[in-house]
Protein backbone atom coordinates (compact mmCIF):
# COMPACT_ATOMS: atom_id res chain seq x y z
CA UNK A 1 100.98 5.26 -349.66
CA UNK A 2 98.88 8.12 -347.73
CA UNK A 3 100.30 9.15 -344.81
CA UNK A 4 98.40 11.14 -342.33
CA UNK A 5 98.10 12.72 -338.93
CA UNK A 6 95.34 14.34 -337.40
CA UNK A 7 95.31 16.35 -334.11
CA UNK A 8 92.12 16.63 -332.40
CA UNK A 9 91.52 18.89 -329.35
CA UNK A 10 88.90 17.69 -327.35
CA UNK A 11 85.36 19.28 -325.07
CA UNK A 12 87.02 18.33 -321.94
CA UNK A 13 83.36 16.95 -320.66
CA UNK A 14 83.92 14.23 -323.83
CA UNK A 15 87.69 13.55 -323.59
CA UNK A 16 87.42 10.62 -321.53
CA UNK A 17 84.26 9.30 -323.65
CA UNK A 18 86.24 10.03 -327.00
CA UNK A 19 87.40 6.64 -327.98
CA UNK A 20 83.89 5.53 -327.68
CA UNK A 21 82.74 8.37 -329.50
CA UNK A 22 85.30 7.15 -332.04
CA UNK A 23 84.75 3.62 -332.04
CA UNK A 24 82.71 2.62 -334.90
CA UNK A 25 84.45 4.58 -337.28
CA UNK A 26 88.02 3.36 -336.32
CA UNK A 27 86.51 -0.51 -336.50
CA UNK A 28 84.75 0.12 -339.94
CA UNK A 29 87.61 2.20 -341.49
CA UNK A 30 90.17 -0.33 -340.08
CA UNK A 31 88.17 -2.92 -342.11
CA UNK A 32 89.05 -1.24 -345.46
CA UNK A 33 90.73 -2.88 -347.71
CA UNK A 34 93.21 0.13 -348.58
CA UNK A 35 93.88 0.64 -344.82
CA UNK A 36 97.30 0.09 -344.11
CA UNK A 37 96.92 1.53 -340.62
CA UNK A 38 94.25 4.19 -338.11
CA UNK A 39 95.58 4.44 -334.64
CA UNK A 40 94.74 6.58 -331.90
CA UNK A 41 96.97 8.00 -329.23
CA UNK A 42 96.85 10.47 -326.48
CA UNK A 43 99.00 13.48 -326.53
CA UNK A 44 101.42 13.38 -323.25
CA UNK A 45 101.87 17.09 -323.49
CA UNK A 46 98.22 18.20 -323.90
CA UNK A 47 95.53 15.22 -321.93
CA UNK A 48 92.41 16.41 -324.38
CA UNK A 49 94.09 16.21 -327.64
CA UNK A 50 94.00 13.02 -329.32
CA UNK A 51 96.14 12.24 -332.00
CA UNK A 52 95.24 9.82 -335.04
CA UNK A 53 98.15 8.34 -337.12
CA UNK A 54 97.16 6.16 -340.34
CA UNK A 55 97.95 5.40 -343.68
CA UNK A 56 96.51 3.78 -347.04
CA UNK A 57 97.25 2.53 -350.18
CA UNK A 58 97.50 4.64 -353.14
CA UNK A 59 94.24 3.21 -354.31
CA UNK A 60 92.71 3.34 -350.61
CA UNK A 61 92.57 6.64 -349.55
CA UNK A 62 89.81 7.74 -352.19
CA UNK A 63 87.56 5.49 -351.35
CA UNK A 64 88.09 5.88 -347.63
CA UNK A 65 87.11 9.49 -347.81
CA UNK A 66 84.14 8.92 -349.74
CA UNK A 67 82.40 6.39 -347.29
CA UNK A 68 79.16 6.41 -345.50
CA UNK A 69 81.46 5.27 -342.62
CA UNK A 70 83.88 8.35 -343.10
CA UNK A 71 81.10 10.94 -343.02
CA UNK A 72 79.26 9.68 -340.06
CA UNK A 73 82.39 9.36 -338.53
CA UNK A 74 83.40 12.95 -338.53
CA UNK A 75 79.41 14.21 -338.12
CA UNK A 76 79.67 11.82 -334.53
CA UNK A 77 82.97 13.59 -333.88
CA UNK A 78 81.62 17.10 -334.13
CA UNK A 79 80.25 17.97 -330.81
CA UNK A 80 82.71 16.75 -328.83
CA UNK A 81 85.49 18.84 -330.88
CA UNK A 82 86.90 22.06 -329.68
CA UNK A 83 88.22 23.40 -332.96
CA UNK A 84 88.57 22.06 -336.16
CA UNK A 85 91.38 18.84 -336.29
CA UNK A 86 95.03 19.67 -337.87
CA UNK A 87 95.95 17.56 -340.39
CA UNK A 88 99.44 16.58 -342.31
CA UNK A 89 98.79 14.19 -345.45
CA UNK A 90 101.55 13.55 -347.45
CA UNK A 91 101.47 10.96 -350.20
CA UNK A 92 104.88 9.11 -349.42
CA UNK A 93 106.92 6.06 -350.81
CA UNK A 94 106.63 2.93 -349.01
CA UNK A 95 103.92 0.33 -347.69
CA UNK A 96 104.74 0.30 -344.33
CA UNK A 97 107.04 1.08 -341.05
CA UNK A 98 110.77 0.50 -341.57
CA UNK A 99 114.02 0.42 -338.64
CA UNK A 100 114.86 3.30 -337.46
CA UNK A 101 118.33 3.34 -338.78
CA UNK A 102 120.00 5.48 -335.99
CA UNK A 103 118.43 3.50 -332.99
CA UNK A 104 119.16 -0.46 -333.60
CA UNK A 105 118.41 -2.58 -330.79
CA UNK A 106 120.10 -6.17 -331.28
């Protein structure tokens, strides 16, 4: 699977409006069929970055990056961005989340 995570540091006029901004692209990319998983969070350390985390299937992430949705996606992004998103992708071994093995809650 592709594993990635994307930082985003927001305008600070939009970073209230951002999952709005942000909407239509996480609903049509979560419909995908590769698309294992695209969720957004909210840094605790830093209240105008956002922080994606998703993943797809070998066979997914091409396609995902080729979209109409993917394109007008990142053009509706755009203005309300800062600087340009950081990014770790990593294709990695699995399908999914596992246990964390050193924190097991019974």
């Amino acid at each position: 699977m592709y594993f990635i995570v994307v930082k985003f540091q927001v305008k600070p006029d939009s970073v209230g409006r951002f999952p709005e901004v942000v909407a239509e692209f996480t609903a049509a990319t979560r419909a995908e069929p590769g698309n294992l998983w695209f969720e957004w969070s909210r840094s605790l350390d830093d209240p105008s970055e956002y922080v994606l985390v998703e993943a797809f299937t070998d066979e997914g992430a091409g396609p995902h990056v080729s979209s109409d949705h993917f394109a007008a996606g990142l053009e509706a992004m755009r203005p309300h961005l800062v600087s340009t998103p950081r990014i770790v992708s990593r294709q990695v071994d699995g399908d999914g989340w596992d246990e964390m093995g050193e924190l097991r809650i019974d």
